[in-house]
C-alpha atoms as a PDB file:
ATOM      1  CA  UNK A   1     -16.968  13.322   3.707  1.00  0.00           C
ATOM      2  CA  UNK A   2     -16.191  10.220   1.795  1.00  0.00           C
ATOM      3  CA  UNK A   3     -14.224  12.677  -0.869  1.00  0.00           C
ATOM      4  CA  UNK A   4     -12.381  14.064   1.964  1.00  0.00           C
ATOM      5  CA  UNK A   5     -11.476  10.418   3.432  1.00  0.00           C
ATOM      6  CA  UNK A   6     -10.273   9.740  -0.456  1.00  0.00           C
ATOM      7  CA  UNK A   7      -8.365  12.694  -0.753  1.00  0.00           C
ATOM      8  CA  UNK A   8      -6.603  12.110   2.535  1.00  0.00           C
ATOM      9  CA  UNK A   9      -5.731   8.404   1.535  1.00  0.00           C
ATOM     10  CA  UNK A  10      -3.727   9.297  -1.368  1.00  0.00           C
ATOM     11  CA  UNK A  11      -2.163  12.392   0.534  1.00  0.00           C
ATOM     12  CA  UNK A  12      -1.023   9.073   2.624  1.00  0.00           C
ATOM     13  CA  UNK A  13      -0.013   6.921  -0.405  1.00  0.00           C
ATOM     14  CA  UNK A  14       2.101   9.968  -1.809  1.00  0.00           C
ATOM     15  CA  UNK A  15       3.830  10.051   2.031  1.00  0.00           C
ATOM     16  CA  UNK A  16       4.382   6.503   1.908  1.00  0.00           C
ATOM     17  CA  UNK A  17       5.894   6.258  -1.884  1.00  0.00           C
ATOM     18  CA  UNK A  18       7.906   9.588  -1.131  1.00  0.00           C
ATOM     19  CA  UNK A  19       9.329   7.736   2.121  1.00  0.00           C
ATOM     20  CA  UNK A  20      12.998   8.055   1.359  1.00  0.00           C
ATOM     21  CA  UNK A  21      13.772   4.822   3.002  1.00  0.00           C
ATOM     22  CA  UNK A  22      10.775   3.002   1.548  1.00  0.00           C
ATOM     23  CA  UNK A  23      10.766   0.743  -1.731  1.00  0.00           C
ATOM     24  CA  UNK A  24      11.043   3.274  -4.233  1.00  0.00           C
ATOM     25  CA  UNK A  25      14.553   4.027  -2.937  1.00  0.00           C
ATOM     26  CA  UNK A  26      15.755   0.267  -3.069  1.00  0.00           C
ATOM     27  CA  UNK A  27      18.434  -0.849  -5.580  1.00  0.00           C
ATOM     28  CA  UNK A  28      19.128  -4.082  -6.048  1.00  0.00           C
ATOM     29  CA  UNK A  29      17.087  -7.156  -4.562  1.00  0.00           C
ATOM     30  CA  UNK A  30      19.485 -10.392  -4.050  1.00  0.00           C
ATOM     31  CA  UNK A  31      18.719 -13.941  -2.407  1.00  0.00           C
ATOM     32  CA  UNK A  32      21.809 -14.647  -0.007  1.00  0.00           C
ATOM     33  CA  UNK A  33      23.177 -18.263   0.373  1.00  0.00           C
ATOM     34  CA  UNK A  34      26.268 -19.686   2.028  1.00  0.00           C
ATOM     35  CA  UNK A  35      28.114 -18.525  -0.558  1.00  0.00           C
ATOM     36  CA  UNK A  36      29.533 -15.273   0.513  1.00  0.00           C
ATOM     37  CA  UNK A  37      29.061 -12.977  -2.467  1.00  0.00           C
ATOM     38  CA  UNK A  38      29.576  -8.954  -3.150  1.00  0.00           C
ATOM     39  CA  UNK A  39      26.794  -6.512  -3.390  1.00  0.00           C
ATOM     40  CA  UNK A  40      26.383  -3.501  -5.504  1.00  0.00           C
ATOM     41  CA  UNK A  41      26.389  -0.227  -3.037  1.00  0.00           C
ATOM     42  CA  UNK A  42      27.187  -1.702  -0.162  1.00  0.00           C
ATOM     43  CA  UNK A  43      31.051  -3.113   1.264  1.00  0.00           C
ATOM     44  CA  UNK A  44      31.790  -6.948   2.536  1.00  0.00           C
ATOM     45  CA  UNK A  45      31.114 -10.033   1.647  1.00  0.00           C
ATOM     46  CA  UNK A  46      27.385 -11.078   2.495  1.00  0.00           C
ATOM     47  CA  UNK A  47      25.769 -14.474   3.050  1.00  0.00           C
ATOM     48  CA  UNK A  48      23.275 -16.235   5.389  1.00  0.00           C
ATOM     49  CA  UNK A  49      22.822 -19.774   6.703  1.00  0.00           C
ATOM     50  CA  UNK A  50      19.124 -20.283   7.903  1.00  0.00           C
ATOM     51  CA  UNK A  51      17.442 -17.195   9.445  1.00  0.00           C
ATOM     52  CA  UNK A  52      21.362 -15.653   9.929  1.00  0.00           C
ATOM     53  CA  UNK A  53      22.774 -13.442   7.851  1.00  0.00           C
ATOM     54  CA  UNK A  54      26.780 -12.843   7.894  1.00  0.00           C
ATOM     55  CA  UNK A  55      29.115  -9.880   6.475  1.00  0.00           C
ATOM     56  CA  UNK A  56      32.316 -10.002   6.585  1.00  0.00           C
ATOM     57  CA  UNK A  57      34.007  -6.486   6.047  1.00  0.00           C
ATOM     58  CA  UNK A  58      37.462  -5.343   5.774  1.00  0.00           C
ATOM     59  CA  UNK A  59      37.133  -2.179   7.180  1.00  0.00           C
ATOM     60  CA  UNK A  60      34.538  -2.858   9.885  1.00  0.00           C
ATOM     61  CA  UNK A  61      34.998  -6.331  10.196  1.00  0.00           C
ATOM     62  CA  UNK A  62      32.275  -9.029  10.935  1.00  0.00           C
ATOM     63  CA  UNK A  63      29.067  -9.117  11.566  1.00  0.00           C
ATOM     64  CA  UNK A  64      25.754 -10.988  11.555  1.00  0.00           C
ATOM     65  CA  UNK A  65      22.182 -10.477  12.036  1.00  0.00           C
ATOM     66  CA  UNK A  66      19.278 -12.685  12.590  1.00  0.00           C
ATOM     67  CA  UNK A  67      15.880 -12.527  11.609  1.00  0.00           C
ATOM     68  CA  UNK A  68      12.273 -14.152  12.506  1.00  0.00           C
ATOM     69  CA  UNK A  69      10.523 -16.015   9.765  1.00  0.00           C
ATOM     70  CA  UNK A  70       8.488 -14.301   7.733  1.00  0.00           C
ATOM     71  CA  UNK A  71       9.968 -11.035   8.997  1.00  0.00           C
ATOM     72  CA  UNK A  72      12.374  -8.492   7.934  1.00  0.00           C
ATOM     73  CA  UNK A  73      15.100  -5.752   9.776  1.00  0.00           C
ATOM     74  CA  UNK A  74      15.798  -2.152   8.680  1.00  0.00           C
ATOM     75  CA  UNK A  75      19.244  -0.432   9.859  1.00  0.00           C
ATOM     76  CA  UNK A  76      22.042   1.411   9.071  1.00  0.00           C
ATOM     77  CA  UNK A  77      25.174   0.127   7.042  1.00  0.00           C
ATOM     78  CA  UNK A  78      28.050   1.867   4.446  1.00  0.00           C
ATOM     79  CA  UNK A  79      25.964   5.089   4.421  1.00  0.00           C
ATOM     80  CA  UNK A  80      22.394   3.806   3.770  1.00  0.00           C
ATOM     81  CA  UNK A  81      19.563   1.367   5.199  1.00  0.00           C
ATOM     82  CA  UNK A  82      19.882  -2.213   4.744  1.00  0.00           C
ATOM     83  CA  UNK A  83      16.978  -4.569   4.515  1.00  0.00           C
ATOM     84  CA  UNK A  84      17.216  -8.052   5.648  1.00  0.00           C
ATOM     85  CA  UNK A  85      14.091 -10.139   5.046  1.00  0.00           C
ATOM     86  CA  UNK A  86      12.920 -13.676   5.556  1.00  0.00           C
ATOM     87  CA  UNK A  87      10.866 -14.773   2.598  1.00  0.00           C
ATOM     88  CA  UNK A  88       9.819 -18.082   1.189  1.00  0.00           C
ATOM     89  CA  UNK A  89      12.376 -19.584   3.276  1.00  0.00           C
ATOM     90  CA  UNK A  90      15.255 -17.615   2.171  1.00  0.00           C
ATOM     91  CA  UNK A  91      16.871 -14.835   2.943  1.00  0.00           C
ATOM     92  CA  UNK A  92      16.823 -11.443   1.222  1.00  0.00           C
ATOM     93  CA  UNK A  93      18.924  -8.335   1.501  1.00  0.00           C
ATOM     94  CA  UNK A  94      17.659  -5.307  -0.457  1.00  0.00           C
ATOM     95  CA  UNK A  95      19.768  -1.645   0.065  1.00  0.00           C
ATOM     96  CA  UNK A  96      17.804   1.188   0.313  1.00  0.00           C
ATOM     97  CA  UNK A  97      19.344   4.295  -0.789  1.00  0.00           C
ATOM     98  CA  UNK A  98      17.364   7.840  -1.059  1.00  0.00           C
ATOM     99  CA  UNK A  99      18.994   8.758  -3.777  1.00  0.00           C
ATOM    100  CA  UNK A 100      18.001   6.070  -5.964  1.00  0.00           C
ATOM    101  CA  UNK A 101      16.568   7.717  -9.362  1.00  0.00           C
ATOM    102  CA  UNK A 102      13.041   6.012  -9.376  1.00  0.00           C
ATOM    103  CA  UNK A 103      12.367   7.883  -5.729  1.00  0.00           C
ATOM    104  CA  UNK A 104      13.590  11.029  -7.442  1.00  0.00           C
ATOM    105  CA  UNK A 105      11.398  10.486 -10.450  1.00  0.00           C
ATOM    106  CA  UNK A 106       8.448  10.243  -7.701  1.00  0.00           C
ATOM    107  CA  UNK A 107       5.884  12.825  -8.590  1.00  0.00           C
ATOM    108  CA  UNK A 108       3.128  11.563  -6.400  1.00  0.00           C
ATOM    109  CA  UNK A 109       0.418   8.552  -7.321  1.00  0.00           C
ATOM    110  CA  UNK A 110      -1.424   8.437 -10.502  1.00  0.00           C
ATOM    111  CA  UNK A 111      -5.026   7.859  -9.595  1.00  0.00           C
ATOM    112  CA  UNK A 112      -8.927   7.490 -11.497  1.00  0.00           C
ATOM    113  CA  UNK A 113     -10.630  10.420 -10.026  1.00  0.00           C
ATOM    114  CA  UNK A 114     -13.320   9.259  -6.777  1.00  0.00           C
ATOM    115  CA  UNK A 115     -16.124   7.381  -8.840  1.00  0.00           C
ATOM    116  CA  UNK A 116     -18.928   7.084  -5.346  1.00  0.00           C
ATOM    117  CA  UNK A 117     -20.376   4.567  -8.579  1.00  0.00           C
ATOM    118  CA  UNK A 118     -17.100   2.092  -7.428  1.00  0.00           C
ATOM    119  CA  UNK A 119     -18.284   2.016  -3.667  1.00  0.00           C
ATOM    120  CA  UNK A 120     -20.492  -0.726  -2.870  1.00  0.00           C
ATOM    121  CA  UNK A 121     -22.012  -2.529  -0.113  1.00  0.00           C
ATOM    122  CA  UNK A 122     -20.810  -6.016   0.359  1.00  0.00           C
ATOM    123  CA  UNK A 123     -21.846  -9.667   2.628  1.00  0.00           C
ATOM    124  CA  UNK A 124     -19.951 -12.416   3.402  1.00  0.00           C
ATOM    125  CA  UNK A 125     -20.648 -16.046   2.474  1.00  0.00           C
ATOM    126  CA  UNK A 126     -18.746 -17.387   5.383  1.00  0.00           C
ATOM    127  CA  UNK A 127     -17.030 -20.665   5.031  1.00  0.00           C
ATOM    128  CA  UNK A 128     -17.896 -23.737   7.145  1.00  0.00           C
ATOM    129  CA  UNK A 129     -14.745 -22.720   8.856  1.00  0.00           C
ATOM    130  CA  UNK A 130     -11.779 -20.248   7.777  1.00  0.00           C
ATOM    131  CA  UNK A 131      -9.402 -21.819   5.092  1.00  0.00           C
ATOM    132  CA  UNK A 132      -5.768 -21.245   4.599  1.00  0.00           C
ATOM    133  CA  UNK A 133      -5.408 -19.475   0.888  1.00  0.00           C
ATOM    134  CA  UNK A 134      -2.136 -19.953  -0.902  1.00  0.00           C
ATOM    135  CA  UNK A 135      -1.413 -17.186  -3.911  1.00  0.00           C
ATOM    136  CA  UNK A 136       1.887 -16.816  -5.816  1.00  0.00           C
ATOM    137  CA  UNK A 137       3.863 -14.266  -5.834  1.00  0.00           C
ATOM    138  CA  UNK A 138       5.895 -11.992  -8.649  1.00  0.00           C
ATOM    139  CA  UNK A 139       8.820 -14.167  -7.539  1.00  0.00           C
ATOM    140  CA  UNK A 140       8.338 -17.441  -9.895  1.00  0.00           C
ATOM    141  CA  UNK A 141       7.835 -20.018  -7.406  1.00  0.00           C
ATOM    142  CA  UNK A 142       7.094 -18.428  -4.161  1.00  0.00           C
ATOM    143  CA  UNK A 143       3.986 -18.734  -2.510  1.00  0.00           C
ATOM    144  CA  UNK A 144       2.210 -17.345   0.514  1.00  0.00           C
ATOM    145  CA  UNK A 145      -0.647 -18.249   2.812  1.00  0.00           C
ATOM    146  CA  UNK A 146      -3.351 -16.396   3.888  1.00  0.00           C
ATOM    147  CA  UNK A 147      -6.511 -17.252   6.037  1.00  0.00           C
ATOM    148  CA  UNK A 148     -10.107 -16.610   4.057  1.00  0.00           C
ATOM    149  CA  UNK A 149     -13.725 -16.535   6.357  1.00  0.00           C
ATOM    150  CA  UNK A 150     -15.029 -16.370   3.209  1.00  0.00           C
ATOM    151  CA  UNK A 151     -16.147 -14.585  -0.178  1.00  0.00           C
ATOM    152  CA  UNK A 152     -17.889 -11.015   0.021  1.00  0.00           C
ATOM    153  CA  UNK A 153     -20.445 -10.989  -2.291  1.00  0.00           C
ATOM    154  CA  UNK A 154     -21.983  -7.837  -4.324  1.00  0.00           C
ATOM    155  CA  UNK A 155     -23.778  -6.049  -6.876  1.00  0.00           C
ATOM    156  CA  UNK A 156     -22.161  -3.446  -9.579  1.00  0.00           C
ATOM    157  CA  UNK A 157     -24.342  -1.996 -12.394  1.00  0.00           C
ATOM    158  CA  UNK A 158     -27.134  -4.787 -12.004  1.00  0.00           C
ATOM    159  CA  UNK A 159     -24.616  -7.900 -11.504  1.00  0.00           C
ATOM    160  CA  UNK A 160     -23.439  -9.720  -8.901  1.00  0.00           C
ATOM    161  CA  UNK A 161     -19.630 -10.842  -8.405  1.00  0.00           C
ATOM    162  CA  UNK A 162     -17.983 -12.563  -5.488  1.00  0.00           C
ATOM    163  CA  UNK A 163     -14.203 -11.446  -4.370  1.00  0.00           C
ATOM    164  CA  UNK A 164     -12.127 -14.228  -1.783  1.00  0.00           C
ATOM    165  CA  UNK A 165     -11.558 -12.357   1.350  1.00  0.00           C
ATOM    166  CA  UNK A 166      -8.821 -11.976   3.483  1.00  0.00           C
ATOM    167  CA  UNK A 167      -8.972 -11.516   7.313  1.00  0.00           C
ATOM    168  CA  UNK A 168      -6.424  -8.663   8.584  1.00  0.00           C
ATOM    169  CA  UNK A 169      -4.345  -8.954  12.241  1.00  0.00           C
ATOM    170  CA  UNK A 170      -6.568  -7.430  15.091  1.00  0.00           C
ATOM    171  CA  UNK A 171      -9.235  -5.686  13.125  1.00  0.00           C
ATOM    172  CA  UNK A 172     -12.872  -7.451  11.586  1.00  0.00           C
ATOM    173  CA  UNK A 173     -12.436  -5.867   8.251  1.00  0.00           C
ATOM    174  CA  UNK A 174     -10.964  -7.863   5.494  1.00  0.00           C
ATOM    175  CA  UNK A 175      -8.425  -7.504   2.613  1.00  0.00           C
ATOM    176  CA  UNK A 176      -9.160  -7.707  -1.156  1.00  0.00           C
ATOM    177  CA  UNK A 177      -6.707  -8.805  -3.930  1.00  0.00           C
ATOM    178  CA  UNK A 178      -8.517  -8.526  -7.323  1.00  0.00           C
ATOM    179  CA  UNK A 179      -7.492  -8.468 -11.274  1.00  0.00           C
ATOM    180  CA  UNK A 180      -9.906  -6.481 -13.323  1.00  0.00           C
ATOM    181  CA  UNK A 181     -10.428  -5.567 -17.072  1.00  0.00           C
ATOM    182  CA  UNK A 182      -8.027  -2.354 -16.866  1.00  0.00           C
ATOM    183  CA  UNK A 183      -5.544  -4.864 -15.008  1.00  0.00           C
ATOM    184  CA  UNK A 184      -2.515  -4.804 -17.283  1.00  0.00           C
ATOM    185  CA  UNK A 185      -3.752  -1.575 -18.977  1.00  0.00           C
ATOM    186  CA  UNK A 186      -4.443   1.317 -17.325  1.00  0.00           C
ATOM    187  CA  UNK A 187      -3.659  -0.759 -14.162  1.00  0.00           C
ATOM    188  CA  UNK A 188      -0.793  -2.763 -12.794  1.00  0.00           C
ATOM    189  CA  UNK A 189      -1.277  -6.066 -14.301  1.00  0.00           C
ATOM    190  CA  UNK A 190      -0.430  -8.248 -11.113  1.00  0.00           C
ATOM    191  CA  UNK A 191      -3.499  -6.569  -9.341  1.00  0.00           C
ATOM    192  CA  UNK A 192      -4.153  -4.197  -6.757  1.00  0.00           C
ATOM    193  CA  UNK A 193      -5.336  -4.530  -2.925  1.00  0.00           C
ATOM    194  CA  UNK A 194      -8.586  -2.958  -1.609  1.00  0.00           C
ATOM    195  CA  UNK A 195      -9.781  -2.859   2.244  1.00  0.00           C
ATOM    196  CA  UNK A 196     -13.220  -4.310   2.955  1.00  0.00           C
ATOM    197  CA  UNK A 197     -15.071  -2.152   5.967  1.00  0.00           C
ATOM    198  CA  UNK A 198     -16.594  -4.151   8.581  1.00  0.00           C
ATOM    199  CA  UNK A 199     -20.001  -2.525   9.602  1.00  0.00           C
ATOM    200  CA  UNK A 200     -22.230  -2.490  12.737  1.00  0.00           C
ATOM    201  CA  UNK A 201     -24.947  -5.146  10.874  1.00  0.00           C
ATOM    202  CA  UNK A 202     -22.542  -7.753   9.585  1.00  0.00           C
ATOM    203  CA  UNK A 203     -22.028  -6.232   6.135  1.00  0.00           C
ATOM    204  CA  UNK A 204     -18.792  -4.573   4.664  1.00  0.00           C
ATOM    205  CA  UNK A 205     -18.274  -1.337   2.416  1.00  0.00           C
ATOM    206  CA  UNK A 206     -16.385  -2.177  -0.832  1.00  0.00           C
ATOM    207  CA  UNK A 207     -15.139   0.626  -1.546  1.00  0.00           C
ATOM    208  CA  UNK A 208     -13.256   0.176  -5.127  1.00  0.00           C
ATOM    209  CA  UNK A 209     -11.567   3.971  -5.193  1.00  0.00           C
ATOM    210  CA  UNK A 210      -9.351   3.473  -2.044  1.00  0.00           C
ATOM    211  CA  UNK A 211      -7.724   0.298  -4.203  1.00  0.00           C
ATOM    212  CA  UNK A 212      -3.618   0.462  -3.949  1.00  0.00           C
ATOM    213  CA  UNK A 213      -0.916  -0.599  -5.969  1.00  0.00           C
ATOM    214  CA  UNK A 214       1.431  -2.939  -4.311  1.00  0.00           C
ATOM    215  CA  UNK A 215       5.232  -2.090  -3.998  1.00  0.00           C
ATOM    216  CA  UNK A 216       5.470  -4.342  -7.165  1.00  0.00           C
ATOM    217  CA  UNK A 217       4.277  -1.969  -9.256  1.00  0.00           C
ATOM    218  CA  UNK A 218       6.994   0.436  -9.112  1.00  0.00           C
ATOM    219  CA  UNK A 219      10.008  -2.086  -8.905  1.00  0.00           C
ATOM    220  CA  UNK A 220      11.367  -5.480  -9.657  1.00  0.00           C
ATOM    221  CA  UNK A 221      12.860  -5.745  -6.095  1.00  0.00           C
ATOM    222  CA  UNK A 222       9.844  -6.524  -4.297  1.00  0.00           C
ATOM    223  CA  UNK A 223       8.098 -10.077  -3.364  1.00  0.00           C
ATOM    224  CA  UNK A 224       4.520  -9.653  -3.650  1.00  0.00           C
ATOM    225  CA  UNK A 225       1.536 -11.423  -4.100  1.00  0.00           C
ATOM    226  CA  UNK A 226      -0.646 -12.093  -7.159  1.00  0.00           C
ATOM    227  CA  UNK A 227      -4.124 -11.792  -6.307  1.00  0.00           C
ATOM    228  CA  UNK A 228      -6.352 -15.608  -6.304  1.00  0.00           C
ATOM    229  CA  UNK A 229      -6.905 -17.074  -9.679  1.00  0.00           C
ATOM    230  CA  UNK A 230     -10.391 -16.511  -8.938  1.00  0.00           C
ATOM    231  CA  UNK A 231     -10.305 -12.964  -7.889  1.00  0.00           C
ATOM    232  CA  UNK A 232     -10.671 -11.988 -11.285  1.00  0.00           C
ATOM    233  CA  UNK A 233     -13.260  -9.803 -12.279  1.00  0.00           C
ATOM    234  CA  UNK A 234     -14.588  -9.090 -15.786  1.00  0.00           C
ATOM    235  CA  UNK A 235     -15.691  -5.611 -15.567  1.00  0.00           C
ATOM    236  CA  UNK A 236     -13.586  -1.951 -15.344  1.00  0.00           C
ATOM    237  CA  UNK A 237     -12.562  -1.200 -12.161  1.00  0.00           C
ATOM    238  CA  UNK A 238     -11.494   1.990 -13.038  1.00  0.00           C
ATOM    239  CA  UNK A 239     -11.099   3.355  -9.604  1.00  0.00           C
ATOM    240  CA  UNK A 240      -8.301   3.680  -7.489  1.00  0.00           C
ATOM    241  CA  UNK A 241      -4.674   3.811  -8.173  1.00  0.00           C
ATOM    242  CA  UNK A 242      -3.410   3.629 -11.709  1.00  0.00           C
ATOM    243  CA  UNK A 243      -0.188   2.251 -13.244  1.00  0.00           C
ATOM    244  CA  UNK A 244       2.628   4.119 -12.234  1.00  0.00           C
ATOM    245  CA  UNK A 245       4.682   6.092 -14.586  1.00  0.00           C
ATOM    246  CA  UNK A 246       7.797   4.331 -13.852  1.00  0.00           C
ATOM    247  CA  UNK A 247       9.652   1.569 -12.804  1.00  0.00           C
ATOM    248  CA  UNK A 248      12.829   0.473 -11.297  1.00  0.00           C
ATOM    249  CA  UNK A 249      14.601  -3.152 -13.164  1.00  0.00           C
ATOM    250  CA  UNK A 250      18.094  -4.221 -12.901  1.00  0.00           C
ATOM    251  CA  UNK A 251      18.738  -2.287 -16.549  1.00  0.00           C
ATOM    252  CA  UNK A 252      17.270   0.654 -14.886  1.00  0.00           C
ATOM    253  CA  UNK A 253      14.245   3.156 -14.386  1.00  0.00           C
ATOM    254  CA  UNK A 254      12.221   2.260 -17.186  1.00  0.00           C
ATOM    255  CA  UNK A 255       8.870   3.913 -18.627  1.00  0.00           C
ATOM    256  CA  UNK A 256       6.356   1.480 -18.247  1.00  0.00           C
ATOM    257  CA  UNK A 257       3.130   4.021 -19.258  1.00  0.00           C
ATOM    258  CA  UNK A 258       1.636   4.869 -23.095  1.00  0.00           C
ATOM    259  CA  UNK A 259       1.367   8.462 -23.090  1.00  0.00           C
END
């Protein structure tokens, strides 16, 4: 069953990297300011003061949009989806365009095959009280917050290792962002994020195969966060997603796997 659970997950990942409006298909990533300035792919002159973003156009004229903190907007403009996103407190417009060649290039995700070794049983070691976490981000100087009950604590070929948790919206499991010994190698080097199954007597399943690659991973246009400092862990992970074959960078797609 667990296989089949496994198999389905990365029939989801390969739906969700294949999405022709997700974030293999965006282009360009670019901060906006009050300084009205000209984007690659897309008409007008774009800028934003605050949460409010501003076009002016030429040939459709004017228009603005505004968007919640911390949030982001998805529509239709010159012929492809826009993305307008509050991060950090800035704003930041990405176009998303599905015929952008790292989406092509898309062959499905590159994973270890299902190791039931990696799958573990985990507790927590709740904190007096939940704390507010702040990790960076692959954007120097960006940060965000996240609330921790605690570390999960467990055992993997006869040693024990403790992973910062973090709690998810409306459900009791928790979220995982960990480095590892294949980090950087076989793995995306910023780390990869792994859910944490709340069970009926208080303990979680850590289960190391259903870890994913962040957006990251595949292209410079995305904001995401490094996992803790202490998140770290000195053993193989090899489980899970791998590094992807390619990338998309302002030169390019780019090969960023030894064959």
């Amino acid at each position: 069953m667990t296989n089949q659970l496994w198999l389905s997950w990365i029939e989801s990942r390969n739906k969700n990297f294949s999405n022709p409006t997700g974030f293999l298909s965006v282009t360009s990533m670019v901060w906006l300011n009050q300084v009205p300035q000209e984007i690659d792919g897309i008409s007008g002159f774009w800028s934003a003061e605050g949460t409010t973003v501003y076009v002016s156009d030429s040939s459709t004229g004017d228009h603005s949009w505004t968007v919640e903190l911390h949030s982001q907007t998805i529509f239709d403009y010159d012929g492809i989806k826009v993305e307008l996103a509050s991060r950090n407190g800035q704003m930041v417009l990405r176009p998303r365009d599905p015929s952008n060649d790292l989406l092509k290039s898309f062959d499905g995700v590159i994973a270890f095959d299902y190791n039931p070794e990696f799958c573990v049983t985990a507790k927590l070691n709740a904190f007096e009280a939940p704390k507010e976490v702040v990790v960076g981000s692959v954007v120097a100087g960006m940060t965000s917050a996240y609330i921790s009950p605690g570390t999960l604590e467990f055992v993997l070929n006869n040693e024990s290792y403790r992973l910062t948790a973090f709690e998810k919206t409306g459900s009791q499991d928790l979220t995982v962002y960990f480095k590892d010994a294949t980090s950087g190698n076989s793995t995306y080097g910023t780390g990869r994020s792994v859910n944490a199954s709340y069970q009926e007597d208080g303990s979680y399943v850590l289960d190391f195969n259903f870890s994913g690659n962040f957006p990251c991973s595949y292209t410079d246009f995305a904001t995401c966060p490094l996992s803790p400092v202490e998140n770290k862990l000195p053993i193989a992970i090899e489980a899970g997603e791998k590094k992807p074959l390619y990338r998309n960078t302002t030169a390019g797609v780019i090969s960023q796997v030894t064959k």
